[in-house]
C-alpha atoms as a PDB file:
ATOM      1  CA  UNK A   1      63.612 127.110  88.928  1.00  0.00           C
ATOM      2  CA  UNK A   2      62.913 127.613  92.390  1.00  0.00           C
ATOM      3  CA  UNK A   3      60.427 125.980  94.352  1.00  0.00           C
ATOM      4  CA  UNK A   4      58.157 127.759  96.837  1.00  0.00           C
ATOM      5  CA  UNK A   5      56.623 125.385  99.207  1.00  0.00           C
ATOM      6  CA  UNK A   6      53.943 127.875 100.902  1.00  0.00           C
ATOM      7  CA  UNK A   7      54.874 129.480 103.735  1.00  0.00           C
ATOM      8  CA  UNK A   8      57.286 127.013 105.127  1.00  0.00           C
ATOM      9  CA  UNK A   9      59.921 126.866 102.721  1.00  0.00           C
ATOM     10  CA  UNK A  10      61.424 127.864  99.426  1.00  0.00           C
ATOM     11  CA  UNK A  11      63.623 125.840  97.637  1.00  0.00           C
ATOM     12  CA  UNK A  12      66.656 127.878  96.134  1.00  0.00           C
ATOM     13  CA  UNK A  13      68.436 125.182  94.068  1.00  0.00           C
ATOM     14  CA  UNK A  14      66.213 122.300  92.962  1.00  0.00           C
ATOM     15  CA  UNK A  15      69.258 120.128  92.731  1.00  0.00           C
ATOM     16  CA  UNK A  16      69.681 120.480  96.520  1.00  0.00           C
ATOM     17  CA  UNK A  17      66.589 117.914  96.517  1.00  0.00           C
ATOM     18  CA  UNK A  18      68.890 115.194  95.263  1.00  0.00           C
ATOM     19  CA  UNK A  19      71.527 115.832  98.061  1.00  0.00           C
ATOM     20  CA  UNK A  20      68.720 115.980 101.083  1.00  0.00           C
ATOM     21  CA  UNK A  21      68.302 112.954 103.212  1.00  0.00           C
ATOM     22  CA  UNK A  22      71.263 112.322 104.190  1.00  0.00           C
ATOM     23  CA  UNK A  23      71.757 114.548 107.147  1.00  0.00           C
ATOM     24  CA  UNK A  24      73.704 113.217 110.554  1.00  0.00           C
ATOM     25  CA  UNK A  25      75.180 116.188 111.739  1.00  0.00           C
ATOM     26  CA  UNK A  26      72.979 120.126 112.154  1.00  0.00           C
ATOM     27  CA  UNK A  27      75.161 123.462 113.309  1.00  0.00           C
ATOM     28  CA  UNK A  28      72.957 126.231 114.547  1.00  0.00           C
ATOM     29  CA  UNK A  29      73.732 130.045 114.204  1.00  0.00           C
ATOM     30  CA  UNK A  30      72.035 130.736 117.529  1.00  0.00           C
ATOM     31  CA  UNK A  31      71.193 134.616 117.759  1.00  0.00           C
ATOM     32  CA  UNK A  32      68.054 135.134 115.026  1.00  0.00           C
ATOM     33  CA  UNK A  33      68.133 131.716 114.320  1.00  0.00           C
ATOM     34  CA  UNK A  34      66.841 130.373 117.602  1.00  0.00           C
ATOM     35  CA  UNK A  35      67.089 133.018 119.795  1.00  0.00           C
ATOM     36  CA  UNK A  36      65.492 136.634 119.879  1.00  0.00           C
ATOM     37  CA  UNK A  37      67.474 137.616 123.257  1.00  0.00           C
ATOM     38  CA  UNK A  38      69.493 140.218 121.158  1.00  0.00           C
ATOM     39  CA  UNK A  39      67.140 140.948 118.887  1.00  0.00           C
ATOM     40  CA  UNK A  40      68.142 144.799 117.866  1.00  0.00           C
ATOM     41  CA  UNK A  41      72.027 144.476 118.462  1.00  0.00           C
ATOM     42  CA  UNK A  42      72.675 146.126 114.533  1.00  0.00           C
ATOM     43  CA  UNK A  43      70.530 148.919 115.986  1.00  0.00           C
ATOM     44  CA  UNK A  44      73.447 149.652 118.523  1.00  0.00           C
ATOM     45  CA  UNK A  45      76.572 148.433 116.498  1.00  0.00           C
ATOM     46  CA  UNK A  46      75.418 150.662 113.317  1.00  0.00           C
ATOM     47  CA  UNK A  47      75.160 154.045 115.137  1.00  0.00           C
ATOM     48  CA  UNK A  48      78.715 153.142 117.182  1.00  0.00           C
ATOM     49  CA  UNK A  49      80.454 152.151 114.722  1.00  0.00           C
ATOM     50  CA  UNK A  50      79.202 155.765 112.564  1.00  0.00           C
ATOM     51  CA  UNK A  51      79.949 157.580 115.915  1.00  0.00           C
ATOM     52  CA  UNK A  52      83.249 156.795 116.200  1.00  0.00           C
ATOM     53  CA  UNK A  53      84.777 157.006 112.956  1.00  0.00           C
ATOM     54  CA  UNK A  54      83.016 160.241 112.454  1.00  0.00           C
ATOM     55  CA  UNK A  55      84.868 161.035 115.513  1.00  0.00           C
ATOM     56  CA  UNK A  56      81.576 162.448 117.654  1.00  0.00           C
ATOM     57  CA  UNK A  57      80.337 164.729 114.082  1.00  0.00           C
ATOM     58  CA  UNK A  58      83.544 166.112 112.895  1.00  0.00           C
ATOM     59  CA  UNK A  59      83.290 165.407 109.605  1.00  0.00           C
ATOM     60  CA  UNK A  60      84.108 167.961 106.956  1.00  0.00           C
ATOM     61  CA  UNK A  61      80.616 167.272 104.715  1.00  0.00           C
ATOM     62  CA  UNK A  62      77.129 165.890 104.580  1.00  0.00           C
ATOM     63  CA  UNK A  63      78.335 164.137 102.076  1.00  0.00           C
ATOM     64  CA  UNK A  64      81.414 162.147 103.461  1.00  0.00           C
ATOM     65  CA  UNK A  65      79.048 161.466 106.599  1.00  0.00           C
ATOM     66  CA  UNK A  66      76.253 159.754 104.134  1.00  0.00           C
ATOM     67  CA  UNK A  67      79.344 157.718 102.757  1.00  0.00           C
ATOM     68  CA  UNK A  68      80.321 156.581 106.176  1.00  0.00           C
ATOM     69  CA  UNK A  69      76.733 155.617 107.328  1.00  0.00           C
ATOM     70  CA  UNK A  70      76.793 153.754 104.086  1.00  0.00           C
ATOM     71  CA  UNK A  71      79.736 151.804 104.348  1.00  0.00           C
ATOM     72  CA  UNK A  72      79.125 150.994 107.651  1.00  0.00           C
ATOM     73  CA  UNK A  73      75.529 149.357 107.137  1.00  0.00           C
ATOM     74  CA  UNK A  74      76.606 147.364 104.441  1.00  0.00           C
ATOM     75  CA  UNK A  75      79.558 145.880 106.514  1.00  0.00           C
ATOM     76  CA  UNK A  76      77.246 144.925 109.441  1.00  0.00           C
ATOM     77  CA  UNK A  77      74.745 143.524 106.860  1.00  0.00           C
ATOM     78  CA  UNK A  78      77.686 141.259 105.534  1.00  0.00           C
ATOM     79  CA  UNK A  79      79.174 140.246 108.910  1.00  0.00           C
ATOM     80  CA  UNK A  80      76.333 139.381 110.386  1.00  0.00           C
ATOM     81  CA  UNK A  81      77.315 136.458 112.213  1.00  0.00           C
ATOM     82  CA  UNK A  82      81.171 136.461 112.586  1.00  0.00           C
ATOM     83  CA  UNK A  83      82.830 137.135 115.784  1.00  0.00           C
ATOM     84  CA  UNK A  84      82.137 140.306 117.351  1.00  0.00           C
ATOM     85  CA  UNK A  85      86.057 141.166 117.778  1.00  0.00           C
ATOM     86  CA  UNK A  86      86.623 141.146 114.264  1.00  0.00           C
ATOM     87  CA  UNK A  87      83.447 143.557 113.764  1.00  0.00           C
ATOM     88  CA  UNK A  88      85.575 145.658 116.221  1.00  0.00           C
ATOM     89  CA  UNK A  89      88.631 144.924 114.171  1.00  0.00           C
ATOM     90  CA  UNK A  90      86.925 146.637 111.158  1.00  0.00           C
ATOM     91  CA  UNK A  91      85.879 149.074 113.017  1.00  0.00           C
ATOM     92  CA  UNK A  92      89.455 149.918 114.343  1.00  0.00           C
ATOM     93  CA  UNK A  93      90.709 150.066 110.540  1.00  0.00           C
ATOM     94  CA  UNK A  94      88.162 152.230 109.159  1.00  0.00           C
ATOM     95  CA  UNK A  95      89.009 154.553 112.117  1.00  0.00           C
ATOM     96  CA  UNK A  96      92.070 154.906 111.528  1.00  0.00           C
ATOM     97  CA  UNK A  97      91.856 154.403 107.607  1.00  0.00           C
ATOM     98  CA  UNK A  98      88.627 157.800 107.332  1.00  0.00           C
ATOM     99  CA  UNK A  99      91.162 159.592 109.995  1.00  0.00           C
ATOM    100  CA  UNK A 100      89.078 161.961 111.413  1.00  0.00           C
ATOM    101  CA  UNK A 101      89.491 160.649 114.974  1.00  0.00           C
ATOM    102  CA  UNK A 102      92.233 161.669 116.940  1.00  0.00           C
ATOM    103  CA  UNK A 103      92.431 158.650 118.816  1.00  0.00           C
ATOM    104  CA  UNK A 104      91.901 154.931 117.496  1.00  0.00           C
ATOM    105  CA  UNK A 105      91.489 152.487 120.731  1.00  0.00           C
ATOM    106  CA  UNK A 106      91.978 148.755 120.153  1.00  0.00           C
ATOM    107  CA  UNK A 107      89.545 146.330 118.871  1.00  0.00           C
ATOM    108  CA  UNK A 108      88.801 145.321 122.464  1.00  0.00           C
ATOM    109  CA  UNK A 109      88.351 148.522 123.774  1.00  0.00           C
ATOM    110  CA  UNK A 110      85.257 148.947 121.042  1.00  0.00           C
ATOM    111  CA  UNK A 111      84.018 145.579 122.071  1.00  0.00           C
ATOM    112  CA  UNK A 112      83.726 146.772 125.629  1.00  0.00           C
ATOM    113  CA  UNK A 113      82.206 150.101 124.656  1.00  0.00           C
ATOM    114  CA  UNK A 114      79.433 147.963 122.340  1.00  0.00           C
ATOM    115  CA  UNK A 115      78.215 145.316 124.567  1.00  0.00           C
ATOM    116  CA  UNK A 116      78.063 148.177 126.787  1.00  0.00           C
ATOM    117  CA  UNK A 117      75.495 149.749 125.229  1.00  0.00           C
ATOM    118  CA  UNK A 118      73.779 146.331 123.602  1.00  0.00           C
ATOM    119  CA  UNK A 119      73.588 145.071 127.489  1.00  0.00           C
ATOM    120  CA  UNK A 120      71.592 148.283 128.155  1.00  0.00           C
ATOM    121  CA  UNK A 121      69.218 147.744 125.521  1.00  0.00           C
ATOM    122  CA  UNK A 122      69.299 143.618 125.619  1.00  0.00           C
ATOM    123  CA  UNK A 123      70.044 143.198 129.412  1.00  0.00           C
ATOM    124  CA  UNK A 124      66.462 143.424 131.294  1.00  0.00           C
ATOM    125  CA  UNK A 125      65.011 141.427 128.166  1.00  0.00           C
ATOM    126  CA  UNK A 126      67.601 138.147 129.516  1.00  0.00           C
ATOM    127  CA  UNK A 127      66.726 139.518 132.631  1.00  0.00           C
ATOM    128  CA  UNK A 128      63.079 138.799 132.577  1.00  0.00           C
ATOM    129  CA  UNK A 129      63.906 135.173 130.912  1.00  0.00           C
ATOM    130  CA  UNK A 130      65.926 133.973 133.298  1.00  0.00           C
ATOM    131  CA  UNK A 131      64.184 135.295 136.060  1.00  0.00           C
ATOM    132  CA  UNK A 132      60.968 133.603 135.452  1.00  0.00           C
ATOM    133  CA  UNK A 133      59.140 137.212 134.174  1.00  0.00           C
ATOM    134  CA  UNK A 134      58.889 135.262 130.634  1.00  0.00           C
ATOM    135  CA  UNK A 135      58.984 132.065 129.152  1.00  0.00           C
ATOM    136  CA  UNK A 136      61.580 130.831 126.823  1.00  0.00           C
ATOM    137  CA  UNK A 137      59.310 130.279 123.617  1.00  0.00           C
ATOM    138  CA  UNK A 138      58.570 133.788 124.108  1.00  0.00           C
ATOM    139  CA  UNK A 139      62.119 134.791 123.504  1.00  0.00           C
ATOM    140  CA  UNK A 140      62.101 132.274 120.076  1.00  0.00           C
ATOM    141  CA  UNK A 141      61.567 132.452 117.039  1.00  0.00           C
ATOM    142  CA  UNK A 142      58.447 130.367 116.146  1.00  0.00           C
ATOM    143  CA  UNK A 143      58.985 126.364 116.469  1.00  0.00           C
ATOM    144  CA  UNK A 144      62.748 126.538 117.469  1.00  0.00           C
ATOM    145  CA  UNK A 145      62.379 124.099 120.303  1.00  0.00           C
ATOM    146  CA  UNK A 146      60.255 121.497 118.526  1.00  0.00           C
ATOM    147  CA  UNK A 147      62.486 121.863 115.338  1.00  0.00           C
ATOM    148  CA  UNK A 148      65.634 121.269 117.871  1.00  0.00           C
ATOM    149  CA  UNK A 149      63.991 118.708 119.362  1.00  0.00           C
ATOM    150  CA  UNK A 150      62.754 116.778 116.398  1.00  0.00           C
ATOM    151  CA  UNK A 151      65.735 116.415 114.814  1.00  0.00           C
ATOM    152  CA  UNK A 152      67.697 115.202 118.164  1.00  0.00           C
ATOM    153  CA  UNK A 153      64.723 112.762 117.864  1.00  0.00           C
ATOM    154  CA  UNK A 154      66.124 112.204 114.383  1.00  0.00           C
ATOM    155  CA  UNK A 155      69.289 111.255 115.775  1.00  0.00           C
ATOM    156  CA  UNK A 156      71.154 114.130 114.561  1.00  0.00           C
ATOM    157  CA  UNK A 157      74.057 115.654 116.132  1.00  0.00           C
ATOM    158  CA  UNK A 158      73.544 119.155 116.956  1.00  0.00           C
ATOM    159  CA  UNK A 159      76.053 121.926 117.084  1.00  0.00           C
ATOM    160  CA  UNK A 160      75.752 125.622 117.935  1.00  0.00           C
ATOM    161  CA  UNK A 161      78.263 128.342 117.118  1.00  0.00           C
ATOM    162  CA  UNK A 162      77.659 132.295 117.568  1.00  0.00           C
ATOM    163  CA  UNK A 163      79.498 135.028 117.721  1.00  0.00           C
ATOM    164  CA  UNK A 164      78.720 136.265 121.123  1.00  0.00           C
ATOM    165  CA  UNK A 165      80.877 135.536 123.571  1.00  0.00           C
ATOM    166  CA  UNK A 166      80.786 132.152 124.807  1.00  0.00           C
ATOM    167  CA  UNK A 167      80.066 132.588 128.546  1.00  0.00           C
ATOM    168  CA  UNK A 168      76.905 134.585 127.399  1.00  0.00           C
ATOM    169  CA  UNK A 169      75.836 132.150 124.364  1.00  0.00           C
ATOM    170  CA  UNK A 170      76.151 128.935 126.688  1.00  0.00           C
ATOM    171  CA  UNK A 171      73.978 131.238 129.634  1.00  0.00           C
ATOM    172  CA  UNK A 172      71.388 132.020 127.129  1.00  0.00           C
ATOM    173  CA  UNK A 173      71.327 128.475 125.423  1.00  0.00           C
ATOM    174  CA  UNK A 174      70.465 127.681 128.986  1.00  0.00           C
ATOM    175  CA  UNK A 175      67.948 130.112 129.853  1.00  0.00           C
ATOM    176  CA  UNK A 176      65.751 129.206 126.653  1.00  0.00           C
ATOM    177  CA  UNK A 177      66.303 125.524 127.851  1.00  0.00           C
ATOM    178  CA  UNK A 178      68.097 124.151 124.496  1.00  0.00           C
ATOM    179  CA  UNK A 179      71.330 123.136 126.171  1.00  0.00           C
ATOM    180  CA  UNK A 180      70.862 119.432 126.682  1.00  0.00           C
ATOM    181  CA  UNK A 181      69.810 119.160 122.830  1.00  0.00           C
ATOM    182  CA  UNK A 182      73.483 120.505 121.894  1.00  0.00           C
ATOM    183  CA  UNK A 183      75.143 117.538 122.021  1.00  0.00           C
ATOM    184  CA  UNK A 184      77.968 118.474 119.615  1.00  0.00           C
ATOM    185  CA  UNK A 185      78.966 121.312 121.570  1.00  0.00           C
ATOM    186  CA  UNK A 186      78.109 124.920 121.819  1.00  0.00           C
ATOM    187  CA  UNK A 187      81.185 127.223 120.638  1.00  0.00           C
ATOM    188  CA  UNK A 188      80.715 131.200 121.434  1.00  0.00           C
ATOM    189  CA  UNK A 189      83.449 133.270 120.678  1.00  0.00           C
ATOM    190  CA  UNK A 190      86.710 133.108 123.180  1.00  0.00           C
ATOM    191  CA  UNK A 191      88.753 136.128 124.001  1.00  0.00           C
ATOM    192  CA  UNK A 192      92.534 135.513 122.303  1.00  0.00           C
ATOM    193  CA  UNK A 193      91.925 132.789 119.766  1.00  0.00           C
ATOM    194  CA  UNK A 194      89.303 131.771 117.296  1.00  0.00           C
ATOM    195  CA  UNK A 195      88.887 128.238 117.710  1.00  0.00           C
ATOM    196  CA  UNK A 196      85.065 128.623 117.648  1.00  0.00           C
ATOM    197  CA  UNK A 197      85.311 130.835 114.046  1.00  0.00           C
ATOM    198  CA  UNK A 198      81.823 129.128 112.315  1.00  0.00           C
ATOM    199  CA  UNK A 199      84.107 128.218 109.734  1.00  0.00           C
ATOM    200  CA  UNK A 200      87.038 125.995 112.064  1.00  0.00           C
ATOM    201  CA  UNK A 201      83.784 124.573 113.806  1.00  0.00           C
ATOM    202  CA  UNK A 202      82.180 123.440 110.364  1.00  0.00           C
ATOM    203  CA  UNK A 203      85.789 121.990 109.280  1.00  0.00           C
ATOM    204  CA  UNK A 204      86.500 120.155 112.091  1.00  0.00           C
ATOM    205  CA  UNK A 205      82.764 118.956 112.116  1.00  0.00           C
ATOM    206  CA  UNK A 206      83.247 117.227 108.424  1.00  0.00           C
ATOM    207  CA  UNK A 207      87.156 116.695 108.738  1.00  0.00           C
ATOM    208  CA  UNK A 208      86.679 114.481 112.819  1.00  0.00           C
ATOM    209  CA  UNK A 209      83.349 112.760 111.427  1.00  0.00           C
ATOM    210  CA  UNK A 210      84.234 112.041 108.070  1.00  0.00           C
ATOM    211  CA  UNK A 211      81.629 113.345 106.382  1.00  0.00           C
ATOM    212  CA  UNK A 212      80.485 114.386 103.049  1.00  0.00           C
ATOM    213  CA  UNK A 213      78.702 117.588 102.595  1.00  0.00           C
ATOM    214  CA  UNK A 214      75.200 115.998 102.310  1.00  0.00           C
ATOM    215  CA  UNK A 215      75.397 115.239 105.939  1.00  0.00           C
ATOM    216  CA  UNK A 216      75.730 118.434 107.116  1.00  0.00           C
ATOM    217  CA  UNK A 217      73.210 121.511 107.335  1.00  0.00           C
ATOM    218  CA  UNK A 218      73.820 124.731 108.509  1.00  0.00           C
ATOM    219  CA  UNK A 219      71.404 126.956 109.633  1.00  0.00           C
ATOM    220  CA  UNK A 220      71.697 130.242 110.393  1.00  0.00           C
ATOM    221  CA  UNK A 221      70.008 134.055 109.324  1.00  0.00           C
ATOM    222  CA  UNK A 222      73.399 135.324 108.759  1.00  0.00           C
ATOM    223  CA  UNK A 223      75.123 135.445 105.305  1.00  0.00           C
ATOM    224  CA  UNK A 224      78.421 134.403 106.889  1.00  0.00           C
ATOM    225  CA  UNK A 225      77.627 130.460 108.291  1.00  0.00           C
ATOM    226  CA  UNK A 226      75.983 130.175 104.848  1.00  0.00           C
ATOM    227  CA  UNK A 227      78.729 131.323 102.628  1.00  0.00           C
ATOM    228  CA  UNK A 228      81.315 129.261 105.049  1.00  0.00           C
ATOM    229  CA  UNK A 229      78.582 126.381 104.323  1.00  0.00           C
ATOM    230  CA  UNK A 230      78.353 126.783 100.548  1.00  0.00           C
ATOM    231  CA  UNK A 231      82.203 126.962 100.705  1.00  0.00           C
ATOM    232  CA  UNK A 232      82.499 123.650 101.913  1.00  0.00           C
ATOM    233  CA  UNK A 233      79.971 121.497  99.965  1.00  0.00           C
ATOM    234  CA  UNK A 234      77.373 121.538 103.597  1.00  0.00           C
ATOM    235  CA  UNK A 235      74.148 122.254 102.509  1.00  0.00           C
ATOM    236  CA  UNK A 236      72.728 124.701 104.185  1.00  0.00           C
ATOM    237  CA  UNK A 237      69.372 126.825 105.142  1.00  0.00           C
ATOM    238  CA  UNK A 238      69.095 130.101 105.374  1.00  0.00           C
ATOM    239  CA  UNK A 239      66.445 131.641 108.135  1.00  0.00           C
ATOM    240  CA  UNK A 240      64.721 134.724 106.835  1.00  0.00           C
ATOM    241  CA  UNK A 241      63.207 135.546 109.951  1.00  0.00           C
ATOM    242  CA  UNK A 242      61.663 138.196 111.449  1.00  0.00           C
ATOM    243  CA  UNK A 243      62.868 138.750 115.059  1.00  0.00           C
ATOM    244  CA  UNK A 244      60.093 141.138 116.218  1.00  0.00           C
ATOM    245  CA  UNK A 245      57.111 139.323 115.739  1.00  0.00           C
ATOM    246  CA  UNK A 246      59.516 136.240 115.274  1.00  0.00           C
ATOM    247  CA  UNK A 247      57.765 134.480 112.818  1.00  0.00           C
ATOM    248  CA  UNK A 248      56.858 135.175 109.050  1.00  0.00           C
ATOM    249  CA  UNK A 249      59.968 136.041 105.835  1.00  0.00           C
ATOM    250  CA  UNK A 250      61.923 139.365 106.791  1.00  0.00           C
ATOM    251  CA  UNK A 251      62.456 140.694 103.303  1.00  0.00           C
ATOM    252  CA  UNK A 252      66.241 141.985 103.990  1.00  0.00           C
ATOM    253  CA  UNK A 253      67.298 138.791 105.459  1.00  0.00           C
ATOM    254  CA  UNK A 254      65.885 136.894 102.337  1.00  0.00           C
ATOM    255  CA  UNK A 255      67.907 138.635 100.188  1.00  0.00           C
ATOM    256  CA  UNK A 256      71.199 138.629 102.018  1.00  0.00           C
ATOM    257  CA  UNK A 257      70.830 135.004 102.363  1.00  0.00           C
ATOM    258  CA  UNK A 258      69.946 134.410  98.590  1.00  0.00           C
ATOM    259  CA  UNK A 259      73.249 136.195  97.591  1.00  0.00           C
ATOM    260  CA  UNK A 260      75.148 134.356 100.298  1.00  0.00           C
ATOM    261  CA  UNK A 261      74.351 130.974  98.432  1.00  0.00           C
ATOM    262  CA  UNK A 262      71.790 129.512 100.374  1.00  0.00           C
ATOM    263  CA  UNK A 263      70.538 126.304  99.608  1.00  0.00           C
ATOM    264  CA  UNK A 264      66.998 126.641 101.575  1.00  0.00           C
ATOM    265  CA  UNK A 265      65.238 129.643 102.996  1.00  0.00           C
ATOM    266  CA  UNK A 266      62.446 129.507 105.495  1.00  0.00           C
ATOM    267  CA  UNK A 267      61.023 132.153 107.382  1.00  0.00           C
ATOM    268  CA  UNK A 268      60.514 129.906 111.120  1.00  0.00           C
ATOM    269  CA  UNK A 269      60.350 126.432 112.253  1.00  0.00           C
ATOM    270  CA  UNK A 270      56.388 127.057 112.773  1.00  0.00           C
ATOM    271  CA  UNK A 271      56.027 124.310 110.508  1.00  0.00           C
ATOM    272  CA  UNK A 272      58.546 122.013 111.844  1.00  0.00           C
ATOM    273  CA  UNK A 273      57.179 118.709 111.343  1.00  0.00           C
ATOM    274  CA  UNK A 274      56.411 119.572 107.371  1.00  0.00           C
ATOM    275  CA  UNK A 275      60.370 120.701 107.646  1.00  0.00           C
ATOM    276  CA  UNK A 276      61.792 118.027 109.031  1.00  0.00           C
ATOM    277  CA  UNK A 277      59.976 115.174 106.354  1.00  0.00           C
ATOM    278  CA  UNK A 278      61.241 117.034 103.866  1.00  0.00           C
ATOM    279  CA  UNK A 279      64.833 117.427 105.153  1.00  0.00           C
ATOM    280  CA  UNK A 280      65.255 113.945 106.206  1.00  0.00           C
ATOM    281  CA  UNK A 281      63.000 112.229 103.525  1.00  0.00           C
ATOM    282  CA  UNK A 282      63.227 114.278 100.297  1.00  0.00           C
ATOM    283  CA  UNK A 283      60.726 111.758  98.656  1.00  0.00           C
ATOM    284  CA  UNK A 284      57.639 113.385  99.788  1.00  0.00           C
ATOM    285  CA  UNK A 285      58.030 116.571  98.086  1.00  0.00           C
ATOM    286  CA  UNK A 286      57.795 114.208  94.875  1.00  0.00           C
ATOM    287  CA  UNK A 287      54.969 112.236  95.782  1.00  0.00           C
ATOM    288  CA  UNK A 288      52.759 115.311  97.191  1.00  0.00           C
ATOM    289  CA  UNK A 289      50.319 116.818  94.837  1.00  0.00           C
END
């Protein structure tokens, strides 16, 4: 049965309360997670990606184009968190696959037309961060540096891996301050390989350290770092949050999450004190009243 611990946490699977406490080593999803920089970006992916396949409106019915629109929002729902090229990969095969375009570019060349726009509708908001216009806890979701902190106080080992490029992730990281905590690394995507994939990162975090899957947690708001969690024993929690106001459960991302397998859900760190007892010392759940 799950366990709802008021606004700070619900507890998925009960058993995960017998695995908690052991934790040495945290990965971070870092856009929605932490960060609120790119808050919107499904807002410009969703209508691109529809755009193109439709081929500008030539589509032969209503019909086919409410079946595209479809298809496409429940992919971006799904991938939320893998690297953006192979969002731009699917988009090059569903191009080509619907055929109503009569040209398919590469995967690259949709990357360059998406952060494109995204930097049009993101760009003055990074802007105004790092140019001293607003503050980093302004452009966070609620608690995120005191959770970070507190569990490099901890002793953890923290990790971040995103699928944004990495020359952006590690300048944003940055700008909101949370570099220094990172001491595991921060791994954006890089153009050519995926080394930083969430799930080589995770593997080589538990295969280099030796660990069990107890002493990792994942955290992300995207179903894919909890699924590539879940798929190898970490436990993980899932962040339900709600990037406009940026704190408080975002119904859609709670439900994503929950089919994804997470162990945890929360909505913020707000509470991050409260979070980190119970992550690090499971015990007090059973001895409050």
């Amino acid at each position: 049965m799950e366990q709802v611990l008021g606004d700070c946490l619900r507890i998925v699977h009960p058993g995960v309360l017998n695995r908690l406490g052991h934790i040495r080593h945290v990965l971070f999803d870092f856009d929605g997670t932490l960060s609120v920089l790119r808050q919107g970006w499904e807002d410009v992916m969703i209508p691109l990606m529809i755009e193109v396949i439709l081929a500008n409106g030539k589509t032969s019915s209503a019909e086919e184009k409410a079946e595209i629109e479809a298809e496409v929002r429940a992919y971006v729902d799904r991938s939320s968190g893998i690297l953006t090229i192979r969002q731009m990969q699917w988009l090059a095969e569903a191009v080509t696959r619907h055929g109503l375009a009569s040209e398919v570019l590469t995967a690259s060349e949709y990357k360059g037309l998406y952060l494109q726009r995204l930097m049009l509708r993101v760009g003055k908001r990074i802007a105004r961060l790092t140019g001293g216009e607003s503050t980093p806890s302004e452009n966070m979701i609620s608690g995120a540096e005191a959770f970070v902190n507190g569990l490099a106080r901890r002793g953890a080992r923290l990790y971040l891996a995103s699928g944004t490029d990495h020359v952006d992730v590690v300048r944003e990281v940055a700008a909101l301050g949370l570099l220094p905590c990172f001491n595991g690394g921060v791994y954006g995507a890089l153009d050519g390989n995926e080394d930083h994939a969430k799930e080589r990162v995770i593997e080589r975090i538990l295969v280099e350290n030796q660990l069990s899957g107890d002493e990792l947690l994942v955290i992300g708001d995207g179903p894919v770092e909890i699924r590539e969690g879940v798929a190898r024993r970490a436990l993980t929690l899932g962040m339900a949050t709600d990037e406009i106001v940026r704190s408080g459960w975002n119904p859609r991302k709670v439900e994503r999450l929950l089919q994804a397998g997470a162990d945890l859900l929360a909505p913020d760190f707000a509470q991050t004190e409260k979070l980190i007892q119970i992550l690090f010392e499971p015990d007090f759940l059973r001895q409050a009243p």
